[in-house]
PDB file of N, CA and C in Angstrom:
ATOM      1  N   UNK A   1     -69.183  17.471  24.977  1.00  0.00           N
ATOM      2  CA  UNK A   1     -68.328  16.362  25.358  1.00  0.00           C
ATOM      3  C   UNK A   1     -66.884  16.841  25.376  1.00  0.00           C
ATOM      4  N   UNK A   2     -66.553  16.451  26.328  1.00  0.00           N
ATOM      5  CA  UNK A   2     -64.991  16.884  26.509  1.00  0.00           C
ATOM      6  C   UNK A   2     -64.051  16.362  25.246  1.00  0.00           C
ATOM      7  N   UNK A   3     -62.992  17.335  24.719  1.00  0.00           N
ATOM      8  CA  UNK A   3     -62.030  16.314  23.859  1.00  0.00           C
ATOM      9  C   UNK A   3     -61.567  15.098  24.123  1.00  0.00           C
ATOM     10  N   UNK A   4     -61.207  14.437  23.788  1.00  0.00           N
ATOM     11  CA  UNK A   4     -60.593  12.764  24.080  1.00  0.00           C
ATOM     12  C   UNK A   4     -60.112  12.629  22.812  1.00  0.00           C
ATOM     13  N   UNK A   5     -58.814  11.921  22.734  1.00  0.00           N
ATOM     14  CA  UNK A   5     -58.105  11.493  21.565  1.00  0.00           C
ATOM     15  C   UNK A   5     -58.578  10.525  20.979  1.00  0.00           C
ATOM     16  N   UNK A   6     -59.199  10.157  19.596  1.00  0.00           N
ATOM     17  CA  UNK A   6     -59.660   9.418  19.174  1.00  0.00           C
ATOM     18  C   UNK A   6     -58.771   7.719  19.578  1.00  0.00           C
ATOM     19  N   UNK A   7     -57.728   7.833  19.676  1.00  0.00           N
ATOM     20  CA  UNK A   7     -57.158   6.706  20.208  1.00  0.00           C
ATOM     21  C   UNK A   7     -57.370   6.105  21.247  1.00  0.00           C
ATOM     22  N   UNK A   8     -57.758   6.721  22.314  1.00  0.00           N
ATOM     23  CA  UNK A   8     -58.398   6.921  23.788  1.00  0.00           C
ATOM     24  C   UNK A   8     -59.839   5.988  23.809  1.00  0.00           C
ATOM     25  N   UNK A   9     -60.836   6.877  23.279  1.00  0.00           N
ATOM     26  CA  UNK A   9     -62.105   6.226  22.695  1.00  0.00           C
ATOM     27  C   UNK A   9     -62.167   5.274  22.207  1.00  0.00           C
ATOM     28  N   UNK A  10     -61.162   4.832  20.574  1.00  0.00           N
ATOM     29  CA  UNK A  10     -61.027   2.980  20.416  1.00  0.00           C
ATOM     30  C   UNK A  10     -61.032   2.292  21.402  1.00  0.00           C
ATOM     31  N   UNK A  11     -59.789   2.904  22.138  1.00  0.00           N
ATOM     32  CA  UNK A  11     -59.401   1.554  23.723  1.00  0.00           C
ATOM     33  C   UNK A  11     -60.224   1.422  24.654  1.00  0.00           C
ATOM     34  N   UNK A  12     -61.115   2.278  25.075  1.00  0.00           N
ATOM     35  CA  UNK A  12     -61.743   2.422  25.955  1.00  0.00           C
ATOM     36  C   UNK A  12     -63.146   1.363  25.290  1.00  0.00           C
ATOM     37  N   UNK A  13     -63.405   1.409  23.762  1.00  0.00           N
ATOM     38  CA  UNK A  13     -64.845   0.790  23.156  1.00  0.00           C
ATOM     39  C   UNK A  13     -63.943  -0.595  23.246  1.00  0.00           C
ATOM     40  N   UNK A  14     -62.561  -0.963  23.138  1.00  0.00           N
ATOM     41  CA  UNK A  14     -62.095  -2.414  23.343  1.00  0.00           C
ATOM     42  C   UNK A  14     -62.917  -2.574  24.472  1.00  0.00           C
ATOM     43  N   UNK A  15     -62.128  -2.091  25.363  1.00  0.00           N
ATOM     44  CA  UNK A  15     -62.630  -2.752  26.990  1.00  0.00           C
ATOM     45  C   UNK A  15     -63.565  -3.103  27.004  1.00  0.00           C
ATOM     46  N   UNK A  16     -65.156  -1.837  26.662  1.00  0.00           N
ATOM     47  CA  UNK A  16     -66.248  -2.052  26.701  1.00  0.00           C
ATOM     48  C   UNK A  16     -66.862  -3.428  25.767  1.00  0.00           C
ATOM     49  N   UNK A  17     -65.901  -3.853  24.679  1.00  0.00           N
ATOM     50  CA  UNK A  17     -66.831  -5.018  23.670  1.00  0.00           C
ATOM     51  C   UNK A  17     -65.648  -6.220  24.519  1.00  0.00           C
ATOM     52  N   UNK A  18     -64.763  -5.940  25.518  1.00  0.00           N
ATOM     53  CA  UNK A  18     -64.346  -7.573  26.050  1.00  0.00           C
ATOM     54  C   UNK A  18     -65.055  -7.975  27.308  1.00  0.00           C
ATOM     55  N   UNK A  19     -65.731  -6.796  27.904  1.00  0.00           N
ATOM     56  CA  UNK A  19     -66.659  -6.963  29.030  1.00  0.00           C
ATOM     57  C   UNK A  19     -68.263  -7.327  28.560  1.00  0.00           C
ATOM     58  N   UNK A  20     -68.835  -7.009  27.052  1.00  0.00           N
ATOM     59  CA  UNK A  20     -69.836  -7.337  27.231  1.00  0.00           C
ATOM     60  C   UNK A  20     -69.655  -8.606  26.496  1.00  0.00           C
ATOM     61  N   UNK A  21     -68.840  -8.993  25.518  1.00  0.00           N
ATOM     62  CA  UNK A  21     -68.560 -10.384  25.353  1.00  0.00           C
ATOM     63  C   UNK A  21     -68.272 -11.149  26.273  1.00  0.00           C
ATOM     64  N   UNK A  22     -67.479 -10.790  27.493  1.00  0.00           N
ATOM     65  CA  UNK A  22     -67.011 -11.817  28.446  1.00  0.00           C
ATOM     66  C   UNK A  22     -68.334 -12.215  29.312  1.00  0.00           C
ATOM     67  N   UNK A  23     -69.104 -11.077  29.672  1.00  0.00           N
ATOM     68  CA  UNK A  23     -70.019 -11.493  30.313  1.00  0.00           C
ATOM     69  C   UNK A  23     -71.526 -11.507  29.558  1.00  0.00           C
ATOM     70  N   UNK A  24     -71.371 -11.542  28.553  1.00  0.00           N
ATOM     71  CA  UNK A  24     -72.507 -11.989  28.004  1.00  0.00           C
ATOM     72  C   UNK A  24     -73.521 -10.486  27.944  1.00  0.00           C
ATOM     73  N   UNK A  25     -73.212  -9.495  28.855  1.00  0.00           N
ATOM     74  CA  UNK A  25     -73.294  -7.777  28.501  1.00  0.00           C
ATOM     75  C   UNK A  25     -73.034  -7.188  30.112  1.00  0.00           C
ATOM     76  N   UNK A  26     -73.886  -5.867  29.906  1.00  0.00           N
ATOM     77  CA  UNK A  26     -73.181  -5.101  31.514  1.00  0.00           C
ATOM     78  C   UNK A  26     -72.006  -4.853  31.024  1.00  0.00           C
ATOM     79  N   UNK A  27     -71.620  -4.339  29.653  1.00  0.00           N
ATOM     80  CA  UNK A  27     -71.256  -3.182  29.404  1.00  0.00           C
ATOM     81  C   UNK A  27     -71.224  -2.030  29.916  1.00  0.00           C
ATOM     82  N   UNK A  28     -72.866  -1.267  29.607  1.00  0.00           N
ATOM     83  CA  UNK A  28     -73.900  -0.113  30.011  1.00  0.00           C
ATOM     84  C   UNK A  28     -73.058   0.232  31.450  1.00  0.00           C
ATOM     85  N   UNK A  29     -72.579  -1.023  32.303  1.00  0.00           N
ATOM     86  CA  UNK A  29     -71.884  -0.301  33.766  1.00  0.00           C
ATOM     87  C   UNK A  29     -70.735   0.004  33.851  1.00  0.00           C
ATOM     88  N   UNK A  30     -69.877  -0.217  32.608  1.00  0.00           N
ATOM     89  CA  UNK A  30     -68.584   1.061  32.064  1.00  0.00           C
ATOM     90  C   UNK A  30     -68.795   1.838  31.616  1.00  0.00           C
ATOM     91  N   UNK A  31     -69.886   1.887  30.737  1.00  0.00           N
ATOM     92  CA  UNK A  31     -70.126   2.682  29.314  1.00  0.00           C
ATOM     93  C   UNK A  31     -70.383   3.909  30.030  1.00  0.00           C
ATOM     94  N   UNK A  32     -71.899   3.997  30.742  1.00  0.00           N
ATOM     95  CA  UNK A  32     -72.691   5.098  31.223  1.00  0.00           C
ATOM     96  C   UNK A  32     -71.414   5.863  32.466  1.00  0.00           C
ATOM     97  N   UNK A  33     -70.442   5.380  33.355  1.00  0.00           N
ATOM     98  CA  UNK A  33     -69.813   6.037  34.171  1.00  0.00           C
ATOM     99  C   UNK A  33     -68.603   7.206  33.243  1.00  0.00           C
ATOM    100  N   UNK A  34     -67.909   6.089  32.409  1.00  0.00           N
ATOM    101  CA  UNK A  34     -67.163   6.920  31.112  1.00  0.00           C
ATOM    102  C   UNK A  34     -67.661   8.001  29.955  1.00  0.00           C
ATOM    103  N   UNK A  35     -69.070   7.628  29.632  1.00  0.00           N
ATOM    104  CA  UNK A  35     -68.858   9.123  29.225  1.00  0.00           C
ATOM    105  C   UNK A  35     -69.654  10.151  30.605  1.00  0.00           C
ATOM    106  N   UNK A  36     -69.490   9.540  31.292  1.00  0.00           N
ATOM    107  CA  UNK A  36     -70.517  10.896  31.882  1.00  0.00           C
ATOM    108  C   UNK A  36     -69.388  11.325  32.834  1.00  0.00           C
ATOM    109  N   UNK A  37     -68.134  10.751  33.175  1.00  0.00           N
ATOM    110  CA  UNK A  37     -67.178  11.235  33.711  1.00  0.00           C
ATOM    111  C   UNK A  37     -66.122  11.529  32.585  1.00  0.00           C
ATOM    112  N   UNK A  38     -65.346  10.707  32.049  1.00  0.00           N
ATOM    113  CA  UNK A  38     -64.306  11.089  30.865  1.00  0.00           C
ATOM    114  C   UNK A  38     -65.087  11.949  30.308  1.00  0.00           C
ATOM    115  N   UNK A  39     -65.527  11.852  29.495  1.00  0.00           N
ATOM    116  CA  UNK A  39     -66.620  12.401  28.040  1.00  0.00           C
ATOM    117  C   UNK A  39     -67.299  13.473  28.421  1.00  0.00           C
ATOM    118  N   UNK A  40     -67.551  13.978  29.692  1.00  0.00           N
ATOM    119  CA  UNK A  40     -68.229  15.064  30.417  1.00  0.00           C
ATOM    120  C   UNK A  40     -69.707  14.805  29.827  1.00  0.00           C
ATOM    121  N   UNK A  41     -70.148  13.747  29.317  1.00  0.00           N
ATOM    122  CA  UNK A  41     -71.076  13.707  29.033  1.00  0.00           C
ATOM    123  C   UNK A  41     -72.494  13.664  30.289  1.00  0.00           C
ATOM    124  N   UNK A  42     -73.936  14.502  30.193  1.00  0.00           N
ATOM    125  CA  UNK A  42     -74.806  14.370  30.968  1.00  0.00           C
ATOM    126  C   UNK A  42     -75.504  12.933  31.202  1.00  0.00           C
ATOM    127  N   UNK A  43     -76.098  12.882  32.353  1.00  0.00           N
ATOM    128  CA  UNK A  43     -76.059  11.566  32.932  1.00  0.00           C
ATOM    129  C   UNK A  43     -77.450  10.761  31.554  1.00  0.00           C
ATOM    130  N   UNK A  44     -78.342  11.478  31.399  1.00  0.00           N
ATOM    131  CA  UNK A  44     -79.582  10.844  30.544  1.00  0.00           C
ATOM    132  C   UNK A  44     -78.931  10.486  29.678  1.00  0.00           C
ATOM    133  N   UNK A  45     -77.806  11.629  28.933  1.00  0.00           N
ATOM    134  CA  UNK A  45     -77.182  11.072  27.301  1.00  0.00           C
ATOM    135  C   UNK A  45     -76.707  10.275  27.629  1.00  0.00           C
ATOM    136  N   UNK A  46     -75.600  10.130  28.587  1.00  0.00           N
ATOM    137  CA  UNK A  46     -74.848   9.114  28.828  1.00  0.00           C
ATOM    138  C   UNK A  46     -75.497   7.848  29.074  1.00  0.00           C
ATOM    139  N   UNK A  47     -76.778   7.710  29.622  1.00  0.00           N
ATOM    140  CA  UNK A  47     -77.210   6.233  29.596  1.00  0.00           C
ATOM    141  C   UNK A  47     -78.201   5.906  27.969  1.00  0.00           C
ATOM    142  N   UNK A  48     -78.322   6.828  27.457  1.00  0.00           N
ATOM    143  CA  UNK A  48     -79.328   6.904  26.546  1.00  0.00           C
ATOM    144  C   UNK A  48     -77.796   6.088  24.954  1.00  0.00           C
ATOM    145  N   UNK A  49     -76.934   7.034  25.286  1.00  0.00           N
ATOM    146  CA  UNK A  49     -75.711   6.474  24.292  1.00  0.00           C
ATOM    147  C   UNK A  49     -75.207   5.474  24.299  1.00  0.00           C
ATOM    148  N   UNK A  50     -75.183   4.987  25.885  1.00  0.00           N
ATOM    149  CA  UNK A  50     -74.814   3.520  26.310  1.00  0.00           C
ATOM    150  C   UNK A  50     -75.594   2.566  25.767  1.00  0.00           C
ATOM    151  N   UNK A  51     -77.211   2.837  25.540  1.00  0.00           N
ATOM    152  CA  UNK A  51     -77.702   1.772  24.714  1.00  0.00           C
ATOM    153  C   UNK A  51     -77.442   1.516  23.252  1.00  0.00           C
ATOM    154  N   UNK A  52     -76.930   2.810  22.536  1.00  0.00           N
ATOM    155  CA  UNK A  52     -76.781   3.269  21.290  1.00  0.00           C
ATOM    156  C   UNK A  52     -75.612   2.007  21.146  1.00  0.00           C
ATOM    157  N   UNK A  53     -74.179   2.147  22.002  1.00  0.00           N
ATOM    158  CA  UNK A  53     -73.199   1.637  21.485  1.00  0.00           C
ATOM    159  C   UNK A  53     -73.233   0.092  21.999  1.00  0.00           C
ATOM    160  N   UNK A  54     -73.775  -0.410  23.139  1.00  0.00           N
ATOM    161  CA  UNK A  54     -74.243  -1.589  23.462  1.00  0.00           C
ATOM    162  C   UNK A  54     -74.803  -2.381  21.970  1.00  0.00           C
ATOM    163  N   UNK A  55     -75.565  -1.806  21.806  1.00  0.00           N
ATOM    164  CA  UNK A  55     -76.325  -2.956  20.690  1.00  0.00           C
ATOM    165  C   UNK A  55     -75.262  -3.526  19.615  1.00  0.00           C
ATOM    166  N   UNK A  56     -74.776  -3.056  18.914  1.00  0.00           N
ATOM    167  CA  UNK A  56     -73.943  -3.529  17.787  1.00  0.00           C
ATOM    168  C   UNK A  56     -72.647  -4.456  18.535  1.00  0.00           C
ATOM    169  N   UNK A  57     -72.508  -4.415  20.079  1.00  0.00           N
ATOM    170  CA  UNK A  57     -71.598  -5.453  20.751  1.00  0.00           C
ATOM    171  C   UNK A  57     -72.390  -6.338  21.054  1.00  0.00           C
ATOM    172  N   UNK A  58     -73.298  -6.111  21.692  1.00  0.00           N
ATOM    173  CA  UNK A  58     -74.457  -7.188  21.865  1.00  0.00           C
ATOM    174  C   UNK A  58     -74.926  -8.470  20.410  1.00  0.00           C
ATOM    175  N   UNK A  59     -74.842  -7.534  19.209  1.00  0.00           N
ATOM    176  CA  UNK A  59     -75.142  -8.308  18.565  1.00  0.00           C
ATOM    177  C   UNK A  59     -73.998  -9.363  17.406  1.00  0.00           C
ATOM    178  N   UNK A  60     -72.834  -8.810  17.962  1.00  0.00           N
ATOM    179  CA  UNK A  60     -71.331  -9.799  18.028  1.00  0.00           C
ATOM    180  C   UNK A  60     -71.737 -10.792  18.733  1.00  0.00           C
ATOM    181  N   UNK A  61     -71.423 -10.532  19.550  1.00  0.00           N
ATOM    182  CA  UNK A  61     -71.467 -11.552  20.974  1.00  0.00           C
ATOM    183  C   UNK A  61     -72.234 -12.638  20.698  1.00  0.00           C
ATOM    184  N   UNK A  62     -73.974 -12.078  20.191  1.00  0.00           N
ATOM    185  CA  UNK A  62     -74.986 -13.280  20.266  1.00  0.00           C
ATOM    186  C   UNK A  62     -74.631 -13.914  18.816  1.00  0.00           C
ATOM    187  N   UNK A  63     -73.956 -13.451  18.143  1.00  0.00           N
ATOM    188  CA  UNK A  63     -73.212 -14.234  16.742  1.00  0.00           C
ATOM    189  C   UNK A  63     -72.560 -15.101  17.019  1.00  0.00           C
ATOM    190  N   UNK A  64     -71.466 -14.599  17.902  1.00  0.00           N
ATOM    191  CA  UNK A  64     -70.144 -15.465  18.344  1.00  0.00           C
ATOM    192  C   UNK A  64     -71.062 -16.771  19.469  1.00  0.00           C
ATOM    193  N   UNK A  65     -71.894 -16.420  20.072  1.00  0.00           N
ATOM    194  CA  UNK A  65     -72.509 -17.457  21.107  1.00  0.00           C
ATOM    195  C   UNK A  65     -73.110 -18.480  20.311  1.00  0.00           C
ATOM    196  N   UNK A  66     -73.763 -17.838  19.504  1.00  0.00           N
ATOM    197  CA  UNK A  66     -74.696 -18.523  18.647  1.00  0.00           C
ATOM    198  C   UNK A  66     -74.069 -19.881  17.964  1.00  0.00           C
ATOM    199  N   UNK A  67     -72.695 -19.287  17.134  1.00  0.00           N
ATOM    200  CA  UNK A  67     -71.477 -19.925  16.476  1.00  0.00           C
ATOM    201  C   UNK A  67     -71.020 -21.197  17.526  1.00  0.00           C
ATOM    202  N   UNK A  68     -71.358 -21.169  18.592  1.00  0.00           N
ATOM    203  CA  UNK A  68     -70.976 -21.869  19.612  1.00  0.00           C
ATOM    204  C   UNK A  68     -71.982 -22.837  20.100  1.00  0.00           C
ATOM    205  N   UNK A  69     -73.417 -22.529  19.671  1.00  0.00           N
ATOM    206  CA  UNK A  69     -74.728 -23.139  20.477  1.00  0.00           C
ATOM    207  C   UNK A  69     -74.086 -22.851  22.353  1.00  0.00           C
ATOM    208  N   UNK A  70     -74.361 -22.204  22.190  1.00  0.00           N
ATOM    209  CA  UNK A  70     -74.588 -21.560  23.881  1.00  0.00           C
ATOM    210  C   UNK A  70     -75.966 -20.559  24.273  1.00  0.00           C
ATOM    211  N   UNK A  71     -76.985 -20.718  23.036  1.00  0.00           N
ATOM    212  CA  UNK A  71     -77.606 -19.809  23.793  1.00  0.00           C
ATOM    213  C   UNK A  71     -79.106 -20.485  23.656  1.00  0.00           C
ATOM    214  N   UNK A  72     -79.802 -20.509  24.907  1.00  0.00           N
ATOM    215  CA  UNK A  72     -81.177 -20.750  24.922  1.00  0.00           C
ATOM    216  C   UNK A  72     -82.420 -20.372  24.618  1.00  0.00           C
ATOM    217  N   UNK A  73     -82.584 -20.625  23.295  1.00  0.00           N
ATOM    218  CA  UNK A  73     -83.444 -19.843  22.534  1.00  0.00           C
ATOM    219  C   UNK A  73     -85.120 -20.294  23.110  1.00  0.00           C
ATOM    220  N   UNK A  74     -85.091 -21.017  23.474  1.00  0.00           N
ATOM    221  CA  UNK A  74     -86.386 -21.342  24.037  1.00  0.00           C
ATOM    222  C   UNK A  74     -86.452 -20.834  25.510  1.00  0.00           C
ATOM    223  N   UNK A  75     -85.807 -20.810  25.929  1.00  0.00           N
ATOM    224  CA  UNK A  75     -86.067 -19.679  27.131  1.00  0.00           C
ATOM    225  C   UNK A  75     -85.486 -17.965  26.666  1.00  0.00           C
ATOM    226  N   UNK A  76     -85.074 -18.279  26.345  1.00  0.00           N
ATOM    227  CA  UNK A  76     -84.633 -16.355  25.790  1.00  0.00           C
ATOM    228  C   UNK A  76     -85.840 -15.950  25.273  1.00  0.00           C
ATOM    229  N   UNK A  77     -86.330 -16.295  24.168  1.00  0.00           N
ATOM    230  CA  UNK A  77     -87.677 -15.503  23.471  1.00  0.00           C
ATOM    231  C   UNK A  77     -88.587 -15.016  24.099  1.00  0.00           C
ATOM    232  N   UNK A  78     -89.243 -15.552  25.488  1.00  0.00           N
ATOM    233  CA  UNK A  78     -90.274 -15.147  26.536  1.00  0.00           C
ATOM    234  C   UNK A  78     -89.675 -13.386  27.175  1.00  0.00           C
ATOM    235  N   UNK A  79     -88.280 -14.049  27.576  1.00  0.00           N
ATOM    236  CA  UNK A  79     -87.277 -12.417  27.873  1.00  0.00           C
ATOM    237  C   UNK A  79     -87.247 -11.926  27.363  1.00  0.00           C
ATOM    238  N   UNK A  80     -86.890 -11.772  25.858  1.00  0.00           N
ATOM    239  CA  UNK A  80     -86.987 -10.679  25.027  1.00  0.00           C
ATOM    240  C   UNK A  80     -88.319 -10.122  24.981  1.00  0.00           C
ATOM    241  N   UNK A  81     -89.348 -10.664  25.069  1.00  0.00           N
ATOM    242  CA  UNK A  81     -90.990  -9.741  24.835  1.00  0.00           C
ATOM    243  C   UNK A  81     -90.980  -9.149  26.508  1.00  0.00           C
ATOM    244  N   UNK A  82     -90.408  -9.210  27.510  1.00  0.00           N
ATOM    245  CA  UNK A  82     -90.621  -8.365  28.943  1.00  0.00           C
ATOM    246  C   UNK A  82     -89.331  -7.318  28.556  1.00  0.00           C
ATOM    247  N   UNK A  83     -88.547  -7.588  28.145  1.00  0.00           N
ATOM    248  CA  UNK A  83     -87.311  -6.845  27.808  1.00  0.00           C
ATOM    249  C   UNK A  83     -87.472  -5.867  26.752  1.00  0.00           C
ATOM    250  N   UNK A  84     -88.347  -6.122  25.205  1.00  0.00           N
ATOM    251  CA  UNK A  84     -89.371  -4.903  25.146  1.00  0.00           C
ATOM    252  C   UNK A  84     -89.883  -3.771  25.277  1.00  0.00           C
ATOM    253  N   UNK A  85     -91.078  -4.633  26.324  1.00  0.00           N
ATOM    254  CA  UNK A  85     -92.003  -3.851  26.945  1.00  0.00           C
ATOM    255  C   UNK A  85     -90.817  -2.722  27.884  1.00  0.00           C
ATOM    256  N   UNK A  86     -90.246  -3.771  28.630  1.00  0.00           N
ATOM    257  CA  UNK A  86     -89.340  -3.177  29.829  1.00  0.00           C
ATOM    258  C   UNK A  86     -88.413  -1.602  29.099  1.00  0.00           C
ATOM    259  N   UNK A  87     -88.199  -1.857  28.053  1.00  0.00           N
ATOM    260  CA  UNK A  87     -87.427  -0.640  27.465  1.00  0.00           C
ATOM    261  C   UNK A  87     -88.231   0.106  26.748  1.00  0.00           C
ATOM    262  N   UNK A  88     -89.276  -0.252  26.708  1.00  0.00           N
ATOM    263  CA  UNK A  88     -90.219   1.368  26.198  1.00  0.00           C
ATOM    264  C   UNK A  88     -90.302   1.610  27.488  1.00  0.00           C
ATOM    265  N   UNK A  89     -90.584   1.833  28.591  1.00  0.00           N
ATOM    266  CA  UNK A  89     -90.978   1.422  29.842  1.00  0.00           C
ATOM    267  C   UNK A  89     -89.622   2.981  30.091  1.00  0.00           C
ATOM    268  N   UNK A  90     -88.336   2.300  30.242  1.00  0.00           N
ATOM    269  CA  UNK A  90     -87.604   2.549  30.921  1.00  0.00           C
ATOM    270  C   UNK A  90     -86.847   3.709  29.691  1.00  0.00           C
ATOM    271  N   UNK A  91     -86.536   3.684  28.441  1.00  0.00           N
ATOM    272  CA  UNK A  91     -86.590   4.835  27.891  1.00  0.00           C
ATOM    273  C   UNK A  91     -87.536   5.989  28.035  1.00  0.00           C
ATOM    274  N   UNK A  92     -88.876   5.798  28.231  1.00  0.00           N
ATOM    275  CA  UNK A  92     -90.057   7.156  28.199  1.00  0.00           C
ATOM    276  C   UNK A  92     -89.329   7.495  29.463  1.00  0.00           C
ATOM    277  N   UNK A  93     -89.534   6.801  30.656  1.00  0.00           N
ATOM    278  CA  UNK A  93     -89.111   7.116  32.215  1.00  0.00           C
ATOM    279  C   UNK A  93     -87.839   7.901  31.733  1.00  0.00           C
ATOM    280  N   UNK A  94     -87.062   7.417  31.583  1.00  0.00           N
ATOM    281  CA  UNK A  94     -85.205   8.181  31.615  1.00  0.00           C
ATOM    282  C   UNK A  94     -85.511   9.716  30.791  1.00  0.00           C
ATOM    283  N   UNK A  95     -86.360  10.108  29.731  1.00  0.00           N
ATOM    284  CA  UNK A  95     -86.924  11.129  29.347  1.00  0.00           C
ATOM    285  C   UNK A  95     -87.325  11.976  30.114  1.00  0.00           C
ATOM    286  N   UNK A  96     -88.055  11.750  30.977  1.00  0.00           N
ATOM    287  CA  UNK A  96     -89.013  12.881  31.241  1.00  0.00           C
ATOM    288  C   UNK A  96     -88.507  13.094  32.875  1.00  0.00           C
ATOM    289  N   UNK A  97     -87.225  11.933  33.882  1.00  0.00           N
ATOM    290  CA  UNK A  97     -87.138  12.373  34.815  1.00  0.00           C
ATOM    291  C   UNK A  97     -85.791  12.982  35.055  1.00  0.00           C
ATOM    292  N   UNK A  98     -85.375  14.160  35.809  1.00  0.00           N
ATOM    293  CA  UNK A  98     -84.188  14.906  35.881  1.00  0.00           C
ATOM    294  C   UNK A  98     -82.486  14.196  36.007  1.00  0.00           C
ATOM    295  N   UNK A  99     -81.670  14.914  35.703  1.00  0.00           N
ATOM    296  CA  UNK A  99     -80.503  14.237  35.506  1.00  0.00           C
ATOM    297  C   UNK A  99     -79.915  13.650  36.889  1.00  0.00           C
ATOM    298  N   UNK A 100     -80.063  14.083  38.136  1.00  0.00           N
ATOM    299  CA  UNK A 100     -79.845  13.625  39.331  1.00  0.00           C
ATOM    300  C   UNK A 100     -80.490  12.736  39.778  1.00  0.00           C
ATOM    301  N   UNK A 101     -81.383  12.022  39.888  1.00  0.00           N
ATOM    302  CA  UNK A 101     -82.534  11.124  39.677  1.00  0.00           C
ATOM    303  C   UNK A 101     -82.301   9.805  39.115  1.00  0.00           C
ATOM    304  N   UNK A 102     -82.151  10.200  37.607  1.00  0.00           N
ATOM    305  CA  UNK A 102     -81.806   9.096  36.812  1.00  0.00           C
ATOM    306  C   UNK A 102     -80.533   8.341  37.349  1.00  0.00           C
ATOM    307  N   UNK A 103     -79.987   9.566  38.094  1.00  0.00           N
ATOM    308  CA  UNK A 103     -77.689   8.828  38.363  1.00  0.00           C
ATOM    309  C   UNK A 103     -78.184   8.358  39.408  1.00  0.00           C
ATOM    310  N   UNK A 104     -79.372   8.813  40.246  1.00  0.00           N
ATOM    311  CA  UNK A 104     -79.349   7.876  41.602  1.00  0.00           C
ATOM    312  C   UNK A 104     -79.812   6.180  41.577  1.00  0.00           C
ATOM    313  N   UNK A 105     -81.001   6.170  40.555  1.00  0.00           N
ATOM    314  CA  UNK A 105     -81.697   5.173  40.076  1.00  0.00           C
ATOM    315  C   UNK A 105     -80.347   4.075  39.340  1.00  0.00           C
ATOM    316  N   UNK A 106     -79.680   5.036  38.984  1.00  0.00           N
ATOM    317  CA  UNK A 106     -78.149   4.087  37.966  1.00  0.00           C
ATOM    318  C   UNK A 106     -77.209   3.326  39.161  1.00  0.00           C
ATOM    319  N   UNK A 107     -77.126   4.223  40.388  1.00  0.00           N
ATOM    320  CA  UNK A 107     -76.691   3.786  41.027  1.00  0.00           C
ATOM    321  C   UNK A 107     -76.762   2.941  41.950  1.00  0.00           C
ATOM    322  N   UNK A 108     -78.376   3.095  42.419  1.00  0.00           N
ATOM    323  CA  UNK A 108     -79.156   1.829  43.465  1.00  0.00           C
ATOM    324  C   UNK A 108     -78.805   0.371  42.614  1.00  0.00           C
ATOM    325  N   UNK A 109     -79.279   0.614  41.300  1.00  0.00           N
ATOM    326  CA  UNK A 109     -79.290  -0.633  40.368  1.00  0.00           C
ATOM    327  C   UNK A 109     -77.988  -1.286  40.189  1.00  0.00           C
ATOM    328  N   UNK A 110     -76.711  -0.357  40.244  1.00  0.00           N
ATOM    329  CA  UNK A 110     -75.367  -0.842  40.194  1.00  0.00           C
ATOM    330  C   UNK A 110     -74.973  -1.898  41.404  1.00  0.00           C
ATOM    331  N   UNK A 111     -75.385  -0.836  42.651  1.00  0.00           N
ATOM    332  CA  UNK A 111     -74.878  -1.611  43.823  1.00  0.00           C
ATOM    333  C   UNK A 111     -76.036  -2.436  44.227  1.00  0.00           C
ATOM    334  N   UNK A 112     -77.242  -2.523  43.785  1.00  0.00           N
ATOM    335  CA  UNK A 112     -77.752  -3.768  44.190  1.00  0.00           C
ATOM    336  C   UNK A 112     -77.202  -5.072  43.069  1.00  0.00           C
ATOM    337  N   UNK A 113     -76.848  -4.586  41.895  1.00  0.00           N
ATOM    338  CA  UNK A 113     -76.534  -6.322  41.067  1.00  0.00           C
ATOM    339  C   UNK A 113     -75.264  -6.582  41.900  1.00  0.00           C
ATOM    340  N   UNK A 114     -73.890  -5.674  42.396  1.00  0.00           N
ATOM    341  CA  UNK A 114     -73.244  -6.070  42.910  1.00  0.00           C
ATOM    342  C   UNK A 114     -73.378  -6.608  44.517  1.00  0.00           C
ATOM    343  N   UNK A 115     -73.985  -6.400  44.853  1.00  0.00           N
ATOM    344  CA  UNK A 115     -74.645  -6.901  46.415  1.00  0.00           C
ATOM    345  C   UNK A 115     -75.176  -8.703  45.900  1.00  0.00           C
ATOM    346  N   UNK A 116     -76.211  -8.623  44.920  1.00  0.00           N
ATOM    347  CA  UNK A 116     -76.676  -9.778  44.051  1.00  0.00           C
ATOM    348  C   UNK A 116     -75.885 -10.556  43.763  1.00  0.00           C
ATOM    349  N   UNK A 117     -74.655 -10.360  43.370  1.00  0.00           N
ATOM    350  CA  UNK A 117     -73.478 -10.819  43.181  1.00  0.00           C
ATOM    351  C   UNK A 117     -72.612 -11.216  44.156  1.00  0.00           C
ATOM    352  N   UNK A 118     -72.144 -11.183  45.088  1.00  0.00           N
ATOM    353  CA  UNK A 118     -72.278 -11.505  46.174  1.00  0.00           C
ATOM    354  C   UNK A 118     -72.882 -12.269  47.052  1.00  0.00           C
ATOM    355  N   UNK A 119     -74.098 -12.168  47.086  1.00  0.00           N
ATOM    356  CA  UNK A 119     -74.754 -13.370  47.804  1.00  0.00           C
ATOM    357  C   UNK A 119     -75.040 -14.641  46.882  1.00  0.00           C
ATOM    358  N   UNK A 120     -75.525 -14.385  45.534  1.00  0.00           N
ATOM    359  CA  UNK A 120     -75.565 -15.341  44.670  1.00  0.00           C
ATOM    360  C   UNK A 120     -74.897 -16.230  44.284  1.00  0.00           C
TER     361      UNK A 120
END
């Protein structure tokens, strides 16, 4: 990983915990471009770390939501058991397929939520 000033890295994990608080997450689509460009980090670590530092914002957020009653626990619980499955699923996959591959797959998925976004 390239040097970066530890001061650098705080500001940069701000950004990342006001984007996945603001939007509820999609973090992972700052996280994974920054270290694998700033951080010189490789594209697998880089999405593999993105889940690492995601979770502990993720689990602010659903505190702070929670604190709020904003969140639908009776429809969420069904998602979380496909969401799961879906990440053993999609961790074994990100393992075993090459680093060019995985950035293309990162990238179809980027510009289709933003296309999604858009028409939606």
């Amino acid at each position: 990983m390239k040097k970066v000033k530890k001061l650098h890295i705080v500001l940069f994990g701000a950004l990342i915990g006001i984007i996945n608080g603001f939007f509820g997450g999609g973090g992972g689509m700052v996280v994974v471009p920054l270290l694998n460009k700033l951080f010189g980090m490789e594209q697998k670590k880089a999405q593999a770390t993105a889940l690492f530092v995601i979770l502990p914002i993720s689990l602010v957020s659903t505190i702070v939501y929670m604190c709020y009653n904003s969140i639908d626990f009776k429809s969420g619980w069904p998602v979380i058991v496909g969401i799961i499955l879906g990440g053993v699923v999609g961790a074994t996959l990100l393992n075993k397929l090459n680093n060019k591959v995985v950035k293309g797959i990162f990238i179809f998925f980027m510009f289709l939520g933003g296309i999604g976004m858009l028409i939606w």
